[in-house]
Protein backbone atom coordinates (compact mmCIF):
# COMPACT_ATOMS: atom_id res chain seq x y z
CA UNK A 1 0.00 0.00 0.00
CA UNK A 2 1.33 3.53 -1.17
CA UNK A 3 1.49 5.64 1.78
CA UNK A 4 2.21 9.71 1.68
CA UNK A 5 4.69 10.84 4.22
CA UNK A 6 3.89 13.76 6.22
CA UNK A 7 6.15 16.33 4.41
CA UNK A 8 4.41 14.88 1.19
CA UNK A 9 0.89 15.72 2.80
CA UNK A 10 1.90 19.19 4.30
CA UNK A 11 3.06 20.56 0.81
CA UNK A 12 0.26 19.13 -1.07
CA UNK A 13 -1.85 21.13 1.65
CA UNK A 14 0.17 24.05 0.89
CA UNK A 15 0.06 24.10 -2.98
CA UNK A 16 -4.28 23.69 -1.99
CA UNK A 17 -4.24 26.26 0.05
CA UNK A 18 -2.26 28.64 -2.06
CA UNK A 19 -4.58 27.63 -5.10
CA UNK A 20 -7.83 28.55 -3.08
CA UNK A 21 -6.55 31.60 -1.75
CA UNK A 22 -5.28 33.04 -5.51
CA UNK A 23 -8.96 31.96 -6.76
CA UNK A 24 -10.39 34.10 -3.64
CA UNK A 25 -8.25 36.79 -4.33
CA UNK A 26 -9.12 36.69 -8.50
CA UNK A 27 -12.76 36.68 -7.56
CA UNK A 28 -12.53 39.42 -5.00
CA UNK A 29 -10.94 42.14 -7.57
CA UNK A 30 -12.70 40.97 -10.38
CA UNK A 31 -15.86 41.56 -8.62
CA UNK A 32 -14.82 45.13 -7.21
CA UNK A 33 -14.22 46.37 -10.48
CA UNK A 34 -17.18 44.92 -11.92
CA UNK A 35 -19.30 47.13 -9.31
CA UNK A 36 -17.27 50.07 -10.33
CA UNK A 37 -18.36 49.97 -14.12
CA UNK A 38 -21.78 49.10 -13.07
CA UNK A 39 -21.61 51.98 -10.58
CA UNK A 40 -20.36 54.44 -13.08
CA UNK A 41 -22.38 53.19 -15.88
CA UNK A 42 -25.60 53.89 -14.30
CA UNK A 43 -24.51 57.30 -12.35
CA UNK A 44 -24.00 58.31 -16.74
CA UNK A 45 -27.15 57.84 -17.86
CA UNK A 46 -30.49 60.17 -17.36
CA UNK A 47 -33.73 58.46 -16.61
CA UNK A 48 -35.98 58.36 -18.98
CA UNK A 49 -39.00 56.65 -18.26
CA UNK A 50 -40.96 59.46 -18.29
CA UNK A 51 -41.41 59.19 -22.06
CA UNK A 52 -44.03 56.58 -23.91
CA UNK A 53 -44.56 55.16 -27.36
CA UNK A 54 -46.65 56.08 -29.91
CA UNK A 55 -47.80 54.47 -33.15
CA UNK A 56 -47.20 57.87 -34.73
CA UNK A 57 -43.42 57.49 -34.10
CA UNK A 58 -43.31 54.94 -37.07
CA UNK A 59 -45.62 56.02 -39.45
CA UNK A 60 -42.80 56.67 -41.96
CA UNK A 61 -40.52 53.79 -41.30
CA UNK A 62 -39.67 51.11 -42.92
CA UNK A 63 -42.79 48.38 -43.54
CA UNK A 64 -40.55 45.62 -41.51
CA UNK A 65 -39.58 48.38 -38.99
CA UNK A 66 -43.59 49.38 -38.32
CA UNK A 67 -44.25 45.91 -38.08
CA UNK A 68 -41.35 45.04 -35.62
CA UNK A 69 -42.84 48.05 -33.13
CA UNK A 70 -46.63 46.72 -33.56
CA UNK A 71 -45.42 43.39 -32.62
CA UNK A 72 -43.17 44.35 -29.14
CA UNK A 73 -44.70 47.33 -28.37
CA UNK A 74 -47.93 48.49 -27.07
CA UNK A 75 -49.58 51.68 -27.41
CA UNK A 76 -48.38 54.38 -24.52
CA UNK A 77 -45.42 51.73 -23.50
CA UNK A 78 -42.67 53.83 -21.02
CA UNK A 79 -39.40 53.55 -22.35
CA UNK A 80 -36.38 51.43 -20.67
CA UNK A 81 -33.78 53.59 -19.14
CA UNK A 82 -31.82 50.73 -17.35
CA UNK A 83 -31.89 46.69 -17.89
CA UNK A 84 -29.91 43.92 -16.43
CA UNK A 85 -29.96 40.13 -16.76
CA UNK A 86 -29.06 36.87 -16.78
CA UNK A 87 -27.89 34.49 -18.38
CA UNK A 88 -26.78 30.74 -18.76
CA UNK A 89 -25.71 28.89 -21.94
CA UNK A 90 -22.25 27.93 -24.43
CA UNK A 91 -19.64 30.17 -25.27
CA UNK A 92 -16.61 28.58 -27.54
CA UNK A 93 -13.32 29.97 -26.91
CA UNK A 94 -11.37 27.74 -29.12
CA UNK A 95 -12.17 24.32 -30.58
CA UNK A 96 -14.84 22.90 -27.39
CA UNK A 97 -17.51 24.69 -25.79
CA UNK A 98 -18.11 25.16 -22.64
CA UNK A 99 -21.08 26.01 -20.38
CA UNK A 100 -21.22 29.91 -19.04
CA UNK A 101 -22.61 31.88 -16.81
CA UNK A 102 -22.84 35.78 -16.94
CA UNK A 103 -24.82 39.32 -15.81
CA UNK A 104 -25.07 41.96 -17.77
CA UNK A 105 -26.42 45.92 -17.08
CA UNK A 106 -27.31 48.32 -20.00
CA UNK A 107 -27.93 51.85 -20.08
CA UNK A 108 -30.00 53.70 -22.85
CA UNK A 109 -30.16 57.43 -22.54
CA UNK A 110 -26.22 57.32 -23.22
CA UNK A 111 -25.66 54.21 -25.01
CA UNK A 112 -23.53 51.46 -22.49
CA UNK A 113 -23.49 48.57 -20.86
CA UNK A 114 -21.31 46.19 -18.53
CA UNK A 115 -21.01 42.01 -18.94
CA UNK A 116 -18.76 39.61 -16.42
CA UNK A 117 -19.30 36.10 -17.96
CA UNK A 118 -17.52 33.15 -16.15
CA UNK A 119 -16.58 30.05 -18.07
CA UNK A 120 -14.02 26.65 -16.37
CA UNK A 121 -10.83 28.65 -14.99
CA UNK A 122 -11.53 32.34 -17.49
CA UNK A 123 -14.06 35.28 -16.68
CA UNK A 124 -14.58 38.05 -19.04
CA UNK A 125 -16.04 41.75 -19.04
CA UNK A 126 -16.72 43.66 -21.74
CA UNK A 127 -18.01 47.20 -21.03
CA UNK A 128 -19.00 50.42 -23.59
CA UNK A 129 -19.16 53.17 -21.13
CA UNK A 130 -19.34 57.42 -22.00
CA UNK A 131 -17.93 56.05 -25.53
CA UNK A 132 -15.09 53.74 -24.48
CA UNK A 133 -14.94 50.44 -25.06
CA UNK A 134 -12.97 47.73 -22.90
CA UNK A 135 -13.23 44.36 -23.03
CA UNK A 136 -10.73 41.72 -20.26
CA UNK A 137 -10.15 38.48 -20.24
CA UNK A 138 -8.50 36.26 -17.13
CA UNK A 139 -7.28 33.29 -15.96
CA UNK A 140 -8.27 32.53 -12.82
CA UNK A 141 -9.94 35.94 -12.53
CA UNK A 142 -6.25 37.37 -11.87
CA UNK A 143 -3.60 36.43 -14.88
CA UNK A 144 -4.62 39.40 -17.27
CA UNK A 145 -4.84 37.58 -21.26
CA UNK A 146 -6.59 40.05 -22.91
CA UNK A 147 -6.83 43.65 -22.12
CA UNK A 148 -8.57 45.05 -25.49
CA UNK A 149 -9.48 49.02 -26.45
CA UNK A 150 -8.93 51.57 -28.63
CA UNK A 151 -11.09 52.71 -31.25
CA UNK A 152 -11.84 49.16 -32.98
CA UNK A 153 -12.91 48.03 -29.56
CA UNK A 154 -15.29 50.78 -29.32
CA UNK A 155 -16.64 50.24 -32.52
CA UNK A 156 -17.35 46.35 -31.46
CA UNK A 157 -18.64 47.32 -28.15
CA UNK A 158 -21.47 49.98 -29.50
CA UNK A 159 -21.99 47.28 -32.37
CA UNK A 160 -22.57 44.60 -29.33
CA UNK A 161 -24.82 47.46 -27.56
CA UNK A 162 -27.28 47.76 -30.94
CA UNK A 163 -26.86 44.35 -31.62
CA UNK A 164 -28.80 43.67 -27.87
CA UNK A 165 -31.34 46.24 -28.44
CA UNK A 166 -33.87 43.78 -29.24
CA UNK A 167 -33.80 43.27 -25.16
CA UNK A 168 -34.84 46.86 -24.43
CA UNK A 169 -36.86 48.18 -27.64
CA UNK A 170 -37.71 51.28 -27.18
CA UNK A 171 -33.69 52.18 -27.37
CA UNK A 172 -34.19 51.41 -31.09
CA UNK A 173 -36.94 54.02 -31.78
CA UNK A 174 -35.91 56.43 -34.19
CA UNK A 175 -34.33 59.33 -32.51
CA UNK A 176 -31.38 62.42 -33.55
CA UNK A 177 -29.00 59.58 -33.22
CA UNK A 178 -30.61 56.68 -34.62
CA UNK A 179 -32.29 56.36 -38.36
CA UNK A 180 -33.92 53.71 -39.78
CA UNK A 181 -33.21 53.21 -44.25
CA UNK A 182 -35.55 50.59 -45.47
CA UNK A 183 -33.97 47.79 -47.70
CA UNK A 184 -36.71 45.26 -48.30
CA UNK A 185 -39.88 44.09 -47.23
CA UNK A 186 -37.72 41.72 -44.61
CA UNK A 187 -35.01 44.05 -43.79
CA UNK A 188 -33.72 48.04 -43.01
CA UNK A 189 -30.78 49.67 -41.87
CA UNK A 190 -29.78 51.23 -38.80
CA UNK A 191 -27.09 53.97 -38.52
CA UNK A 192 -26.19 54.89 -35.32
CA UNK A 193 -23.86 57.78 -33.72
CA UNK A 194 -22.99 57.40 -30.20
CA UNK A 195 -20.41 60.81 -29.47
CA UNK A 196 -17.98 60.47 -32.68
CA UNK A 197 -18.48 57.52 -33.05
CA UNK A 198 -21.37 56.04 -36.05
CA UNK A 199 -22.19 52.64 -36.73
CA UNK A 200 -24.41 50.87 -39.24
CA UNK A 201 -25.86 47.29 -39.56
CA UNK A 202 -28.50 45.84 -41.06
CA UNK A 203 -31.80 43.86 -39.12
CA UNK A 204 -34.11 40.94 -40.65
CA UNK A 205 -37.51 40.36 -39.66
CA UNK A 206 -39.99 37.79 -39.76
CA UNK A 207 -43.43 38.04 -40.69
CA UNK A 208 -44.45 38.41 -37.11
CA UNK A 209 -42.76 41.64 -37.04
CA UNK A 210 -39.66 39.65 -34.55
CA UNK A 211 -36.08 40.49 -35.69
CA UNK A 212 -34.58 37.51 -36.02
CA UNK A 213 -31.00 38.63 -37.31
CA UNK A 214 -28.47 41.44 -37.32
CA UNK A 215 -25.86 41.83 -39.68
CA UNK A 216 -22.91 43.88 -39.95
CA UNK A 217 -18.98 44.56 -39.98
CA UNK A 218 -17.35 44.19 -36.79
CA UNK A 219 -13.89 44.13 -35.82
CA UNK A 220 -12.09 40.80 -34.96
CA UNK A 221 -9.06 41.88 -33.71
CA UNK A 222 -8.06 44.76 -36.31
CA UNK A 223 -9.37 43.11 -38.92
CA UNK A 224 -13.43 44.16 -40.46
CA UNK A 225 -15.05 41.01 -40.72
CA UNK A 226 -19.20 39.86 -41.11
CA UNK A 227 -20.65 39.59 -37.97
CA UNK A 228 -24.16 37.61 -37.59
CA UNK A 229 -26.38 38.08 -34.27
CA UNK A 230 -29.11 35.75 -34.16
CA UNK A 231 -32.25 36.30 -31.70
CA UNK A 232 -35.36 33.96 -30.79
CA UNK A 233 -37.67 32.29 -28.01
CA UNK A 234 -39.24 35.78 -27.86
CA UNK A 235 -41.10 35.98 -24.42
CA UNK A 236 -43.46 39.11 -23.03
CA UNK A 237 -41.64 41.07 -20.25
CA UNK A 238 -43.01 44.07 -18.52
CA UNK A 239 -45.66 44.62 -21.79
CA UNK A 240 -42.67 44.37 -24.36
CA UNK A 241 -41.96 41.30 -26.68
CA UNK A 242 -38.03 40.39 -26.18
CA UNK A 243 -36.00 37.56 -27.23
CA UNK A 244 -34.50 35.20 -24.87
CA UNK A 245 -32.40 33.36 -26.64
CA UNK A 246 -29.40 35.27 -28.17
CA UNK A 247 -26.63 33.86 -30.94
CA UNK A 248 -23.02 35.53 -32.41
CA UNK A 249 -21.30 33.82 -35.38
CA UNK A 250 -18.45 35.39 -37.23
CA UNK A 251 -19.06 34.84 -41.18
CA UNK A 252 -15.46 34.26 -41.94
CA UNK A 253 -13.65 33.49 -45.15
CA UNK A 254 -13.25 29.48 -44.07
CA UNK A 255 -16.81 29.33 -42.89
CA UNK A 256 -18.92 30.08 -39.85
CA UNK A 257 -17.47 30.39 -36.72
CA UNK A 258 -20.51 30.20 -33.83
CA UNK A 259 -19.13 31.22 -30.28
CA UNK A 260 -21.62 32.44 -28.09
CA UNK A 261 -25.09 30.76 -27.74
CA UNK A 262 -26.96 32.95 -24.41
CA UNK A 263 -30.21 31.67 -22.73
CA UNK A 264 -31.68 34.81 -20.56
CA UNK A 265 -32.84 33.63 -17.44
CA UNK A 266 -34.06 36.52 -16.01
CA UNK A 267 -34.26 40.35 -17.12
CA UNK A 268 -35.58 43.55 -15.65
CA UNK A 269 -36.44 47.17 -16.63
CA UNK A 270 -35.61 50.40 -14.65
CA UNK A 271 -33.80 49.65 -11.55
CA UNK A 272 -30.37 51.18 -11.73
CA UNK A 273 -28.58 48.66 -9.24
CA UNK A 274 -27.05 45.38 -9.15
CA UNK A 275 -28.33 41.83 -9.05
């Protein structure tokens, strides 16, 4: 019978020790700057609840655009200021998935929002705050891998923000920095400007009025490439028609590349705060 000698035993205990208390640590500072962005996102944005929907806001847009609004909307519906959720589901950071687990807080009056996901060993946030863009990766919560900005990363970020809209929809009524172009009878364009910073993609709609997709040209790395957002399992929440079920594939030159596949598990409207 193998036996482990003392010394053996006390160094193992070390090394467990050490391990737990570095994971503690990671956790600990990942999760105080997480409530800093959260804390600063929502102390940048105005409420604006106050204002409500009307049909005569999209009497001259686009026929798929009208019919999106008559389907989540309803007549006199207060708009969403502030929205946070959660969410379960796959992410694929190189050939396997795995299963992840993340929160997320938007703001709408100034375009933002802040996301901490957690997959096996790596967390990840990705924030667009007051036109900045940041998005960290780490092992362990501690070993920086990623650290990305600059002005691709805010590009991706505000793309991510529009790309989410779907979850609060009044944020894509038209407004002085958001027009709808019409396309087809299953499609229209968005451009947005958030400070000097404009973005366009392009949203798909089924016959129910849902948008289903969201195409545009986002930056992987520093290189423009197609980026697909996929939305579905659209639920009623708070009088509004969102999806619950949220996709992102890169359309590369090789093919496809699927790496996030979110399941909301729970969202709310208009309470500035954490979960």
């Amino acid at each position: 019978m193998n036996t482990y000698s003392p010394k053996i035993c006390l160094i193992i205990g070390v090394v467990a020790f050490a391990s737990i208390t570095t994971l503690t640590m990671g956790d600990k500072m990942m999760k105080s700057e997480f409530d800093k962005d959260i804390e600063k996102l929502f102390a940048d944005s105005e409420n604006i609840s106050g204002n409500v929907y009307t049909s005569n806001q999209i009497k001259d847009l686009p026929i798929p655009v009208q019919r999106y609004f008559n389907y989540t909307l309803k007549e006199n519906q207060a708009y969403v200021s502030y929205a946070r959720l959660q969410h379960s589901g796959d992410f694929k950071a190189s050939k396997n998935w795995a299963s992840i687990e993340g929160e997320e807080y938007f703001t709408m009056q100034r375009p933002g929002f802040v996301w901490l996901g957690k997959v096996p060993f790596f967390s990840a946030k990705d924030v667009y705050i007051d036109g900045t863009g940041n998005l960290k990766v780490k092992l362990l919560s501690l070993i920086k891998i990623v650290d990305a900005k600059g002005r691709e990363t805010d590009q991706g970020e505000l793309l991510r923000w529009l790309g989410e809209a779907p979850l609060f929809p009044t944020a894509l009524l038209p407004s002085e920095n958001l027009q709808w172009e019409p396309i087809d009878n299953d499609s229209a364009k968005v451009i947005f400007t958030d400070k000097n910073l404009t973005i366009e993609c392009v949203f798909c709609f089924n016959e129910k009025g849902q948008i289903t997709q969201f195409k545009t040209k986002r930056y992987k790395d520093n290189t423009l490439e197609n980026f697909t957002g996929y939305c579905g399992d659209y639920r009623t929440v708070d009088g509004m028609k969102v999806p619950f079920y949220l996709e992102a594939i890169w359309n590369l030159e090789y093919g496809d590349l699927s790496y996030a596949k979110f399941k909301i598990d729970r969202i709310e409207y208009n309470i500035p705060s954490k979960f």
